[in-house]
Protein backbone atom coordinates (compact mmCIF):
# COMPACT_ATOMS: atom_id res chain seq x y z
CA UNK A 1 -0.12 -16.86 -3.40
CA UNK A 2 2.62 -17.32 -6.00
CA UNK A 3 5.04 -17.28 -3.32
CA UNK A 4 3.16 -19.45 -1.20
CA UNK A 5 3.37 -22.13 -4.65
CA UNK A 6 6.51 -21.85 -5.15
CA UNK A 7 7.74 -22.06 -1.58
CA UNK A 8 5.58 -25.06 -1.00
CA UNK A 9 3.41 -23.10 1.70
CA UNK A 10 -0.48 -24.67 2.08
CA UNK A 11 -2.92 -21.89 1.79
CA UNK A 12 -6.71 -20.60 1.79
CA UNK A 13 -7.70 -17.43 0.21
CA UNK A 14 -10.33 -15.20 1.29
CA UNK A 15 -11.43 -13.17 -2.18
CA UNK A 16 -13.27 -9.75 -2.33
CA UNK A 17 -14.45 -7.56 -4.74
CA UNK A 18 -11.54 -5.02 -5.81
CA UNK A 19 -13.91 -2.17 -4.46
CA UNK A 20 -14.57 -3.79 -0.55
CA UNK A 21 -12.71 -4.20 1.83
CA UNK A 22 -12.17 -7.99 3.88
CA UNK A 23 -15.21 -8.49 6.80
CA UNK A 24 -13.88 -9.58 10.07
CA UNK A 25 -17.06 -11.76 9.91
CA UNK A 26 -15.59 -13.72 7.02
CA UNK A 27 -12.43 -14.35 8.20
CA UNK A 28 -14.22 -15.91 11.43
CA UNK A 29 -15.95 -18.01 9.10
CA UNK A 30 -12.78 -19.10 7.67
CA UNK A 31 -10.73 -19.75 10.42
CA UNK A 32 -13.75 -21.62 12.25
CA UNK A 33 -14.01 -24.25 8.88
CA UNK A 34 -10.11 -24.78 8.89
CA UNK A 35 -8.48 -25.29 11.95
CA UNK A 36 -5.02 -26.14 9.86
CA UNK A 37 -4.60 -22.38 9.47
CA UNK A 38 -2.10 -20.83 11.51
CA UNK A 39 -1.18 -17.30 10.25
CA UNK A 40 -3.18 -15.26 8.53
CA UNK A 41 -1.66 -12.27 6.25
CA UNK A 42 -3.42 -9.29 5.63
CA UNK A 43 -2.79 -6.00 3.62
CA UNK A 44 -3.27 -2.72 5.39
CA UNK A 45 -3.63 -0.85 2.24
CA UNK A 46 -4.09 -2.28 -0.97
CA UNK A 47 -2.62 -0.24 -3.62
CA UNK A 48 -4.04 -2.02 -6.70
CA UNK A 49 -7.10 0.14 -5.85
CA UNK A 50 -5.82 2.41 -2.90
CA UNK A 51 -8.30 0.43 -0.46
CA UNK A 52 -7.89 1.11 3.51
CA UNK A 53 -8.52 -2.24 5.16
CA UNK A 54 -10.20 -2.14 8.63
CA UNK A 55 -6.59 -3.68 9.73
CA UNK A 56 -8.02 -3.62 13.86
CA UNK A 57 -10.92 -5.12 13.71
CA UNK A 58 -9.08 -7.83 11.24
CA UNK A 59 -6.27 -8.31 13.94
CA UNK A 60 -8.74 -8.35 16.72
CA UNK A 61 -10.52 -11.00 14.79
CA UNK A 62 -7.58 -13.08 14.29
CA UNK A 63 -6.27 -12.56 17.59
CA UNK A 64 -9.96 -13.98 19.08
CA UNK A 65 -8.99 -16.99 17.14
CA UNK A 66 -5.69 -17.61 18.84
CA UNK A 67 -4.03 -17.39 15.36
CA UNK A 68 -0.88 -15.43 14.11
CA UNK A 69 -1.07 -12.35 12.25
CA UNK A 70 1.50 -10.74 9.87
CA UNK A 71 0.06 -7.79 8.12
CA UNK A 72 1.40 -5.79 4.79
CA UNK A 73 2.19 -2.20 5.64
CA UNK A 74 4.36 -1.67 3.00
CA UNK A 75 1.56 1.22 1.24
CA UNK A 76 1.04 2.46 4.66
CA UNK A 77 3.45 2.21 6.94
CA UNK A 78 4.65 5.57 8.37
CA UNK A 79 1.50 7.41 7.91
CA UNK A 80 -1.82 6.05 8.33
CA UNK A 81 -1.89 5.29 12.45
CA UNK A 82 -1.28 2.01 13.86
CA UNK A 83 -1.28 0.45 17.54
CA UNK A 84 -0.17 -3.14 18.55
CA UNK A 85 -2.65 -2.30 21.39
CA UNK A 86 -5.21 -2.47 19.65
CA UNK A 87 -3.81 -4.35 17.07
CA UNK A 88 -1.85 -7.45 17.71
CA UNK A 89 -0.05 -8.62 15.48
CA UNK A 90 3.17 -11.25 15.44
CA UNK A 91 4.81 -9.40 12.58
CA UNK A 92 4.67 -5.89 10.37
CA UNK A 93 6.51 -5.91 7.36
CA UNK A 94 7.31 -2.30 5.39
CA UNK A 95 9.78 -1.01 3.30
CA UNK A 96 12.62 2.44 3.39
CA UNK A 97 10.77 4.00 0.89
CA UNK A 98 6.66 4.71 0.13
CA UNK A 99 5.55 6.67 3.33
CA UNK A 100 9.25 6.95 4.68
CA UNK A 101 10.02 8.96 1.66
CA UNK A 102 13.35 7.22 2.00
CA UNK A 103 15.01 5.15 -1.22
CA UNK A 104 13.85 1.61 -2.69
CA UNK A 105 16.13 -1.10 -1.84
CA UNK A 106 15.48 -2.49 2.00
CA UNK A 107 12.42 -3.95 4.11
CA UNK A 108 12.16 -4.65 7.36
CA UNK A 109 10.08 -6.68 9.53
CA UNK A 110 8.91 -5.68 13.02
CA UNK A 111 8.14 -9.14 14.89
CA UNK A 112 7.22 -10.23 18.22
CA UNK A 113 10.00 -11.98 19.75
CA UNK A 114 8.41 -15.11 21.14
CA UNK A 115 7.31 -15.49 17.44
CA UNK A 116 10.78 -14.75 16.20
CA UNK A 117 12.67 -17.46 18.57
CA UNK A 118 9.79 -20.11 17.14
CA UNK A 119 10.57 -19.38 13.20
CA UNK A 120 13.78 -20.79 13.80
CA UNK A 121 14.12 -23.04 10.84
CA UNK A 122 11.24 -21.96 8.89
CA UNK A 123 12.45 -20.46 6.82
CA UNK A 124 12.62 -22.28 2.86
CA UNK A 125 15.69 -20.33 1.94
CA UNK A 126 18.62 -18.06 3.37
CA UNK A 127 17.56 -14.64 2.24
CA UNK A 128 14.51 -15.25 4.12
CA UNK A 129 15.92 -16.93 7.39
CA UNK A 130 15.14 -13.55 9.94
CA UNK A 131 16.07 -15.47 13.02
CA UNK A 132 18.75 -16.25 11.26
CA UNK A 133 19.89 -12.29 10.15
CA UNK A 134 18.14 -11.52 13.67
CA UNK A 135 21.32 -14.36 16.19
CA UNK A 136 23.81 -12.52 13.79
CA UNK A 137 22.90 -9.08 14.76
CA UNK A 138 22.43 -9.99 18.01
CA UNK A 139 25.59 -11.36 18.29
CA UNK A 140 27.32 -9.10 16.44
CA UNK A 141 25.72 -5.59 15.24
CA UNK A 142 26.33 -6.60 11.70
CA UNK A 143 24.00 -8.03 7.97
CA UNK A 144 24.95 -11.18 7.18
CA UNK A 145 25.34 -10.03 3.65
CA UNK A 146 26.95 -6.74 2.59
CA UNK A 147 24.29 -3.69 3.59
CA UNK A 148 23.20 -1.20 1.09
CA UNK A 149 24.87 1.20 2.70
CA UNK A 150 23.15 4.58 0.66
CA UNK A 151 19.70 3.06 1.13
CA UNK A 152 20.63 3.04 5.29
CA UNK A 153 22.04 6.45 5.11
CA UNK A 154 19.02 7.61 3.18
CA UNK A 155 16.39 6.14 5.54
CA UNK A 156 18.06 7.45 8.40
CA UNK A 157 17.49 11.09 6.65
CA UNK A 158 14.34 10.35 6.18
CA UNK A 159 13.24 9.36 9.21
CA UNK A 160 14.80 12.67 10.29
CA UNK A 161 12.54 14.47 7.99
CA UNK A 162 9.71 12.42 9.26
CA UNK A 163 9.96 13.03 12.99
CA UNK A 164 10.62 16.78 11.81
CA UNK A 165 7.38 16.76 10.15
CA UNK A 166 5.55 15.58 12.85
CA UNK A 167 5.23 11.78 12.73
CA UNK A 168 2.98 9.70 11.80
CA UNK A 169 -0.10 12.61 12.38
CA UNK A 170 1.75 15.31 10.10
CA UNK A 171 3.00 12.94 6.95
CA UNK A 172 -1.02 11.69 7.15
CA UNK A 173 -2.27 15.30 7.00
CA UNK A 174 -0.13 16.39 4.27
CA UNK A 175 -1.15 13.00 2.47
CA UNK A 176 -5.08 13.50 2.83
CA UNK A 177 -4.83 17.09 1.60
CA UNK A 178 -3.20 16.12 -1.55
CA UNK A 179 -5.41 13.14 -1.96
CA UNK A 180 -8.31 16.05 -1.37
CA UNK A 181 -7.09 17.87 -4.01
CA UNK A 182 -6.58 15.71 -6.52
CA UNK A 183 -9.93 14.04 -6.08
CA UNK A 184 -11.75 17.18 -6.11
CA UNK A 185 -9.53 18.71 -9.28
CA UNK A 186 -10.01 15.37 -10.84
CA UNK A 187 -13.93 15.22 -10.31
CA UNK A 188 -14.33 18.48 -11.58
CA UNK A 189 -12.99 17.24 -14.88
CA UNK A 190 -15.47 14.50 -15.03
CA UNK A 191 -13.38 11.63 -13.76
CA UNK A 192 -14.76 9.19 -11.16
CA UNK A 193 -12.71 7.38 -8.38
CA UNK A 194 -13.23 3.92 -7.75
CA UNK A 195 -13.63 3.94 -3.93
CA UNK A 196 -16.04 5.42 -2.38
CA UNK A 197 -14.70 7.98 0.13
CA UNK A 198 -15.18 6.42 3.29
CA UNK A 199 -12.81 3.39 1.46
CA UNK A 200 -10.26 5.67 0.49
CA UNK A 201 -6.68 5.67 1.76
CA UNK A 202 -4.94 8.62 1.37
CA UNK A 203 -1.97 6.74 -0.50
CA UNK A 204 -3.13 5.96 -4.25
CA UNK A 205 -6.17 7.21 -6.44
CA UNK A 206 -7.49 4.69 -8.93
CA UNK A 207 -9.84 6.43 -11.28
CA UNK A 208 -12.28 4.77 -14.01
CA UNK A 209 -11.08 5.40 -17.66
CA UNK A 210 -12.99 7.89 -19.04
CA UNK A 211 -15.70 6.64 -22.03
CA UNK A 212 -14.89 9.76 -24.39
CA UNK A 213 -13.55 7.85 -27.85
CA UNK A 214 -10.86 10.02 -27.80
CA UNK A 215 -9.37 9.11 -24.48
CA UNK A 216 -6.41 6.49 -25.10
CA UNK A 217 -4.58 6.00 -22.18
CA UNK A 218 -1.10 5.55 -23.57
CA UNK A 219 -1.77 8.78 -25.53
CA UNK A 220 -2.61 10.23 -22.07
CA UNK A 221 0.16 8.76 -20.20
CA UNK A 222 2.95 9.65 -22.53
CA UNK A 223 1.65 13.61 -23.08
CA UNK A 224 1.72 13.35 -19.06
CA UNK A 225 5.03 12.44 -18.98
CA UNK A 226 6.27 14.72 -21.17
CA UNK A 227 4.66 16.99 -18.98
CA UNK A 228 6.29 15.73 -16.06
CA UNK A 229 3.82 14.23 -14.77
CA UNK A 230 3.96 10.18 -14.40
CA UNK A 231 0.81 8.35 -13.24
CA UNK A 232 0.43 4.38 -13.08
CA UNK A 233 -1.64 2.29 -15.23
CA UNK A 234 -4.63 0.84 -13.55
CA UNK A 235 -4.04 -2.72 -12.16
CA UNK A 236 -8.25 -3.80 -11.73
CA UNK A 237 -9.77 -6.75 -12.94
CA UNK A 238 -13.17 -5.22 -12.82
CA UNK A 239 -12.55 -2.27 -14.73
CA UNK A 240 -10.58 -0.15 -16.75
CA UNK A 241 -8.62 2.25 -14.87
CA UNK A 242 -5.39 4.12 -13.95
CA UNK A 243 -4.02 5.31 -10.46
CA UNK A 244 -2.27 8.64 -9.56
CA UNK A 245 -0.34 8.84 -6.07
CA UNK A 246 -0.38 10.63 -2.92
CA UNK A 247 2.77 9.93 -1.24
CA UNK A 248 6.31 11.03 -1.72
CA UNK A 249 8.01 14.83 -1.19
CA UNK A 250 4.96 16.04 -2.42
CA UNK A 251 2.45 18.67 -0.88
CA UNK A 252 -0.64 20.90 -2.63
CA UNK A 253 1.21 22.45 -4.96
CA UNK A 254 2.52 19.46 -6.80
CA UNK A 255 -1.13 18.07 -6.86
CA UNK A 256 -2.40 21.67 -8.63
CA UNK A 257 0.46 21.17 -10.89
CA UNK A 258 -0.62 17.66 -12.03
CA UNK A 259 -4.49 18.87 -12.23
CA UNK A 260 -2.98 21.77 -14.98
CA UNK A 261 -1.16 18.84 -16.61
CA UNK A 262 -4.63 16.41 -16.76
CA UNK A 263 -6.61 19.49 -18.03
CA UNK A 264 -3.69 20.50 -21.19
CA UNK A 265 -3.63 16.83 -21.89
CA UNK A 266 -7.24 16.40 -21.68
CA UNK A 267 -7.44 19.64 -24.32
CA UNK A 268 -4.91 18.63 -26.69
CA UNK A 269 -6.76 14.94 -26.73
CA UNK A 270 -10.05 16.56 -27.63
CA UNK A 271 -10.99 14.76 -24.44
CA UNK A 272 -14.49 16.36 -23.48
CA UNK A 273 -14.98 14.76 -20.12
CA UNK A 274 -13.42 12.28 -18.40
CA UNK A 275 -16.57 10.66 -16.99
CA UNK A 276 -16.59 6.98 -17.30
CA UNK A 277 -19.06 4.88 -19.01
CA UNK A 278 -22.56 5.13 -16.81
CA UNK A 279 -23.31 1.31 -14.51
CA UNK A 280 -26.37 0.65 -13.55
């Protein structure tokens, strides 16, 4: 939405609790009231929580309503599965690294062509022109700008080591078993996630801060790191929380290795349990 200010873009949010995902339903609702809305933009997973949207039956919804649909794959892009078939969309945006397992540095934008050709001077500024960037390579095989070369080089490696790896299906199956792991490790140390499974992308944990006394998070952070072992802070509005990942050149092992790290750190904290505070 910041962007959205800043550019000068007229918008409508559609706001959910941090623990549920969007409800085609609701975005019907939405799109019925306003009939000024154009695109809609939707997240396919949501790493502040590590939420798997239903991103089909949003598209599908959107697509019913003869509207445009751009979707954030940035968190999953690469290995949770995705169809245009079944899930039109005018426009997927990702990035080299995350599920790629290639550098930071470069995004890219897979759009439908009859929707590129119309953005033609959309766009607010330069850096954002694609049918701009999209003429020049046509034209000419070349950035308008000077490339990062090393993040290029790196993605194509990647991608290498993706296809290798077996696509899409192998990167997800590696992902959900470390995400099993660390869940179950986690749970048998008393901490709770905040999704419920069945919510649950294989991408990010967020689990609730423990309500032991002793349990300070930058204590627990810093002893991981030293460790190590670097987690994230949690990012909720709800709750107190902190978020370990899935993703990267990671497999089992790594996961166990963390787990050892949680329980040492847990030890040396006096940390009894890392059970959260009980909700009714």
């Amino acid at each position: 939405t910041r962007m959205c200010d800043i550019m000068g873009r007229a918008y409508v949010t559609l706001e959910m609790p941090e623990d549920e995902p969007p409800v085609p339903e609701d975005v019907a609702r939405v799109l019925n009231a306003d009939t000024g809305i154009t695109h809609v933009i939707a997240v396919h997973c949501e790493p502040t929580s590590g939420i798997l949207n239903p991103i089909r039956e949003l598209a599908q919804t959107v697509a019913a309503h003869d509207r445009a649909l751009i979707i954030d794959s940035m968190s999953a892009f690469g290995a949770l599965p995705f169809s245009l078939a079944d899930s039109p969309a005018d426009a997927i945006v990702a990035s080299a690294n995350k599920c790629l397992e290639g550098v930071p540095g470069m995004s890219f934008a897979i759009i439908r062509e009859q929707a590129l050709e119309q953005a033609e001077g959309n766009a607010p500024v330069l850096c954002f022109d694609l049918h701009d960037q999209w003429r020049a390579m046509e034209a000419n095989g070349q950035w308008r700008f000077t490339p990062p070369t090393h993040v290029i080089a790196a993605l194509d490696a990647a991608l290498a080591q993706h296809e290798a790896e077996g696509g899409i299906a192998g990167r997800q199956a590696r992902y959900r078993r470390n995400c099993t792991v660390l869940i179950e490790g986690m749970t048998e140390m008393g901490f709770q996630p905040y999704l419920s499974a069945n919510l649950q992308a294989p991408i990010i944990i967020t689990f609730l801060t423990p309500s032991d006394p002793n349990f300070v998070f930058d204590r627990f952070y810093n002893l991981l790191r030293d460790r190590g072992i670097v987690i994230y802070p949690g990012k909720l509005t709800q709750a107190n929380s902190f978020r370990m990942g899935c993703i990267g050149a990671l497999d089992e092992s790594h996961m166990r290795r963390a787990l050892d790290a949680v329980r040492a750190v847990m030890g040396e904290m006096e940390v009894s349990s890392g059970a959260p505070e009980a909700t009714l």
